[in-house]
C-alpha atoms as a PDB file:
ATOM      1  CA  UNK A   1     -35.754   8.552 -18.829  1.00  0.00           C
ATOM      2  CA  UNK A   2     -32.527  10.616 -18.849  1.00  0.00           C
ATOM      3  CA  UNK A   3     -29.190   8.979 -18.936  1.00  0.00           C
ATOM      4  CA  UNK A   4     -25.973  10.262 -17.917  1.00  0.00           C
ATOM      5  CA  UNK A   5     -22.419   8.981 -18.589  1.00  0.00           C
ATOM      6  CA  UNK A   6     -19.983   9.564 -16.658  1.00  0.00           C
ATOM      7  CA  UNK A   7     -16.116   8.680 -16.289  1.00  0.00           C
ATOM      8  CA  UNK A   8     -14.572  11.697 -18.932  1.00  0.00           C
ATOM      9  CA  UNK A   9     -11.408  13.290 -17.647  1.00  0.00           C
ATOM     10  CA  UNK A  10      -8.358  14.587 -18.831  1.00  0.00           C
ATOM     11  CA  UNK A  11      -5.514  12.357 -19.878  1.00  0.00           C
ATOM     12  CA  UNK A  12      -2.557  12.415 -21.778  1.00  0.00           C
ATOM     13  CA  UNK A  13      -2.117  10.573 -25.576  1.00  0.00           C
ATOM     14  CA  UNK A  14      -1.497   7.426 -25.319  1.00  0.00           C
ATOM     15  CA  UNK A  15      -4.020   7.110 -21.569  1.00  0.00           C
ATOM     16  CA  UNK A  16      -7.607   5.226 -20.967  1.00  0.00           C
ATOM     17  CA  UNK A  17     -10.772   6.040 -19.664  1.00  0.00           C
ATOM     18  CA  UNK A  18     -13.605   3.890 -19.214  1.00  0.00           C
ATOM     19  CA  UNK A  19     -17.082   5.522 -19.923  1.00  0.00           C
ATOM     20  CA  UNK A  20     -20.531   4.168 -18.013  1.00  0.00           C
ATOM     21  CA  UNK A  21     -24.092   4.834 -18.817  1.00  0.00           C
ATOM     22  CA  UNK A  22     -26.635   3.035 -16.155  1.00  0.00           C
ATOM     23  CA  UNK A  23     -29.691   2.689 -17.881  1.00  0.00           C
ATOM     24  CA  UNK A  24     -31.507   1.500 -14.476  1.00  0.00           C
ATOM     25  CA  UNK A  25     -34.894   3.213 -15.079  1.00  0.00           C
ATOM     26  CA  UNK A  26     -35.089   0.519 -18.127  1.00  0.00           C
ATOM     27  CA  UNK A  27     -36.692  -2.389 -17.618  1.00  0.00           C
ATOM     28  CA  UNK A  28     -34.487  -5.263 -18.163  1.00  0.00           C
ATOM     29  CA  UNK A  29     -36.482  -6.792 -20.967  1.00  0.00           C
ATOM     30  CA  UNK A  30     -36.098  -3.907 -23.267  1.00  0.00           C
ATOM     31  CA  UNK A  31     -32.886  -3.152 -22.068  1.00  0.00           C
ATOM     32  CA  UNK A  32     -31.359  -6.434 -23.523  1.00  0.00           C
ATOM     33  CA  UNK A  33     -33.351  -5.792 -26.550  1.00  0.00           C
ATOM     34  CA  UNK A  34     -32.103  -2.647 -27.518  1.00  0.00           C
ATOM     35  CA  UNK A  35     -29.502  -1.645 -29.506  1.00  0.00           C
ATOM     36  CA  UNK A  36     -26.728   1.087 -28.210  1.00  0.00           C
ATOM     37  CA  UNK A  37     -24.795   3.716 -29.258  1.00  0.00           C
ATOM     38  CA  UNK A  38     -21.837   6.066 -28.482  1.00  0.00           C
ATOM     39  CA  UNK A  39     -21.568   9.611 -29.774  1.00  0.00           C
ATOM     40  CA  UNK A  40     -19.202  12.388 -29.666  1.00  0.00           C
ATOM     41  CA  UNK A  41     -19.216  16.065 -30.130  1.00  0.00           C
ATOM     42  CA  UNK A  42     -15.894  18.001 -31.271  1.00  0.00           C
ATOM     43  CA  UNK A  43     -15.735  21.753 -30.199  1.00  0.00           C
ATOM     44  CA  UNK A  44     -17.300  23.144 -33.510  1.00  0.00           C
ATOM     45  CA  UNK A  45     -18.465  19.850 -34.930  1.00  0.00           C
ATOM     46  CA  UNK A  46     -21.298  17.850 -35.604  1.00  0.00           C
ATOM     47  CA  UNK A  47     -22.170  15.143 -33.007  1.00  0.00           C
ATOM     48  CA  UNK A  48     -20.880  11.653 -34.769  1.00  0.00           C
ATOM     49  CA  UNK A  49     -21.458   7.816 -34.244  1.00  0.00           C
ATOM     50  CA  UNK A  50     -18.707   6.129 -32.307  1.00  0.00           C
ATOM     51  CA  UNK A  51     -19.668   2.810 -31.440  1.00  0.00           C
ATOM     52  CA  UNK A  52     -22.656   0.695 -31.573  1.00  0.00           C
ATOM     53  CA  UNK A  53     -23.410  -2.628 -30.151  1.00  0.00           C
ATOM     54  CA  UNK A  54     -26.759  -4.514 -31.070  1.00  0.00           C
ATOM     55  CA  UNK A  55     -28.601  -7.229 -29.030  1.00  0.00           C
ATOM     56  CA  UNK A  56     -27.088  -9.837 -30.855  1.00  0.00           C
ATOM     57  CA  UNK A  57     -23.722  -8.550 -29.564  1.00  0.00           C
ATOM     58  CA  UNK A  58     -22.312  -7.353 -33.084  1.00  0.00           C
ATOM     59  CA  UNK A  59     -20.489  -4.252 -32.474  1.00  0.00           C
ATOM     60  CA  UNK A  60     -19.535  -1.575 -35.234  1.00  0.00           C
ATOM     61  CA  UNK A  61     -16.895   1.341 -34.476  1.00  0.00           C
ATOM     62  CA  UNK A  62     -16.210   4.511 -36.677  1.00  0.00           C
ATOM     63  CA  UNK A  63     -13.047   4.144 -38.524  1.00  0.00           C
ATOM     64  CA  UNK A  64     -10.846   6.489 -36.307  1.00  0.00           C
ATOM     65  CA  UNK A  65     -11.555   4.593 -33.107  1.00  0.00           C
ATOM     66  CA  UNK A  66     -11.598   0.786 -34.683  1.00  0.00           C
ATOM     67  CA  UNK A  67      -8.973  -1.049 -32.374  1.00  0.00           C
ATOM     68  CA  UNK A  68      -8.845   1.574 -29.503  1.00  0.00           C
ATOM     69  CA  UNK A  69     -12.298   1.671 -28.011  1.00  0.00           C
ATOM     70  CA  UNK A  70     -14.865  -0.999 -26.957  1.00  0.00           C
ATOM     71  CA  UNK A  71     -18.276  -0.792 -26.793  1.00  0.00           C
ATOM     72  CA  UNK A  72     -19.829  -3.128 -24.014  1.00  0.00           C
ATOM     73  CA  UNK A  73     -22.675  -3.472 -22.205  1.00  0.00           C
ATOM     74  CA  UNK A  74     -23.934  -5.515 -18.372  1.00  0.00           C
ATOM     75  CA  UNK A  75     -27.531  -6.920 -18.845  1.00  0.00           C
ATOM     76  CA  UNK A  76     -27.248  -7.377 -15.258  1.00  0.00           C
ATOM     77  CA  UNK A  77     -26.496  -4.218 -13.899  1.00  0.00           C
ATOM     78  CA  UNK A  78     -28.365  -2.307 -17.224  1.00  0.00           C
ATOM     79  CA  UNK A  79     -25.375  -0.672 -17.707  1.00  0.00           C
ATOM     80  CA  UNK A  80     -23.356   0.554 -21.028  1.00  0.00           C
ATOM     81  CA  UNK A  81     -19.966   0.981 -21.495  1.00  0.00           C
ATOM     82  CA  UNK A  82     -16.937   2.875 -23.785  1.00  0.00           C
ATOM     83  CA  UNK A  83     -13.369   1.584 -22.749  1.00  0.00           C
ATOM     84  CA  UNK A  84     -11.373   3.998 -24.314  1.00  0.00           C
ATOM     85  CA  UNK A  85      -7.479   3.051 -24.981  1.00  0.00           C
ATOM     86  CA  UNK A  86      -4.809   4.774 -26.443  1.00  0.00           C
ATOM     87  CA  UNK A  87      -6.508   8.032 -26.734  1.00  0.00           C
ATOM     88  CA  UNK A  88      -5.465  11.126 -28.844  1.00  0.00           C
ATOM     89  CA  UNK A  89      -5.861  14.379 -28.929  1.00  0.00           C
ATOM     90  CA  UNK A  90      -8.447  14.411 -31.701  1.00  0.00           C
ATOM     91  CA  UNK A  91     -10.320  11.627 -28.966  1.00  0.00           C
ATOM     92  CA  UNK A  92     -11.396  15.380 -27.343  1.00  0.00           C
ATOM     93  CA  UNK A  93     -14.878  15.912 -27.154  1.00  0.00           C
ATOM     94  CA  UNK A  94     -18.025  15.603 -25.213  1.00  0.00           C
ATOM     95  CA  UNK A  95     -19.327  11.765 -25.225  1.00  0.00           C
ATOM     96  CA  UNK A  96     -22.974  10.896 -25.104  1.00  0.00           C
ATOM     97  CA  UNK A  97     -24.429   7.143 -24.470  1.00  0.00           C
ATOM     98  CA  UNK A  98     -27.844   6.502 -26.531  1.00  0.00           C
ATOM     99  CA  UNK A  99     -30.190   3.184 -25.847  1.00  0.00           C
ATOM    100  CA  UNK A 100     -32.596   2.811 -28.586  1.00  0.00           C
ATOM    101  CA  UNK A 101     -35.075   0.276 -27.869  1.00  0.00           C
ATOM    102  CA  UNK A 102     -36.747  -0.004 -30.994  1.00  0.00           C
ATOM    103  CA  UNK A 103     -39.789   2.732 -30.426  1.00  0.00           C
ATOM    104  CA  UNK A 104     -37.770   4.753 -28.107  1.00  0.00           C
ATOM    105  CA  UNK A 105     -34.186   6.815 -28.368  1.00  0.00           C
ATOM    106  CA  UNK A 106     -32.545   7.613 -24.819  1.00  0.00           C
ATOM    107  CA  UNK A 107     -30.049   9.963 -24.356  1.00  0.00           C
ATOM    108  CA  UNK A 108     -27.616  10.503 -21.589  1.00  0.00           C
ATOM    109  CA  UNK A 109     -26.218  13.897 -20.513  1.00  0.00           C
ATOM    110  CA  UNK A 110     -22.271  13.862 -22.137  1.00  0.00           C
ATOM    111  CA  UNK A 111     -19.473  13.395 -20.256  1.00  0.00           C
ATOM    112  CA  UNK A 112     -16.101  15.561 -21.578  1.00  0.00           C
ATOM    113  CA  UNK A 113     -13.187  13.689 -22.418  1.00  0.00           C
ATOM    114  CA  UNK A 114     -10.210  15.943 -22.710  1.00  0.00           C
ATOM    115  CA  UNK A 115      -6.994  14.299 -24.180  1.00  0.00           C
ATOM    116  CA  UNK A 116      -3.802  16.614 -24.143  1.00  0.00           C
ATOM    117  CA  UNK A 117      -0.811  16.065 -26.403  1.00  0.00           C
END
């Protein structure tokens, strides 16, 4: 099952974007089983944990994003999501959505986000 996010763009400091993952090819008791993730990969950098929501609905955020994004998720429409507010420049990079069910890691093809000063 390949995932891909989509809703990177450019924006200036200070902008939103909302990222999506469907995970439709997941059947739905898994899906509210699992336990997501949001990643990011810097120009030149390792790829890093963003966000990560379990089934329980606990949600854990790197430091540098802690009070901008949100990590959320539609049981109904299998879908994950990154709301992304008051981005900066250092926000740049290619995002990736992951669904690990517990046995299995699923990976979406990134989506860029570009953030300009």
């Amino acid at each position: 099952v390949q995932l891909q996010a989509s809703g990177g763009g450019s924006v200036q400091a200070g902008g939103s974007l909302k990222l999506s993952c469907p995970a439709s090819r997941i059947i739905t008791s898994v899906f509210v089983k699992s336990r997501f993730n949001w990643y990011r990969q810097a120009p030149g950098k390792q790829r890093d944990l963003v966000a990560t929501l379990v089934s329980g609905g606990s949600a854990s955020y790197q430091d540098t994003v802690k009070g901008r994004f949100t990590i959320s998720k539609d049981n109904a429409k299998k879908t994950l999501y990154l709301q992304m507010n008051n981005l900066e420049p250092e926000d740049t990079a290619v995002y990736y959505c992951n669904v690990d069910t517990g046995s299995l890691h699923y990976w979406g093809r990134g989506t860029l986000v570009t953030v300009s000063s």
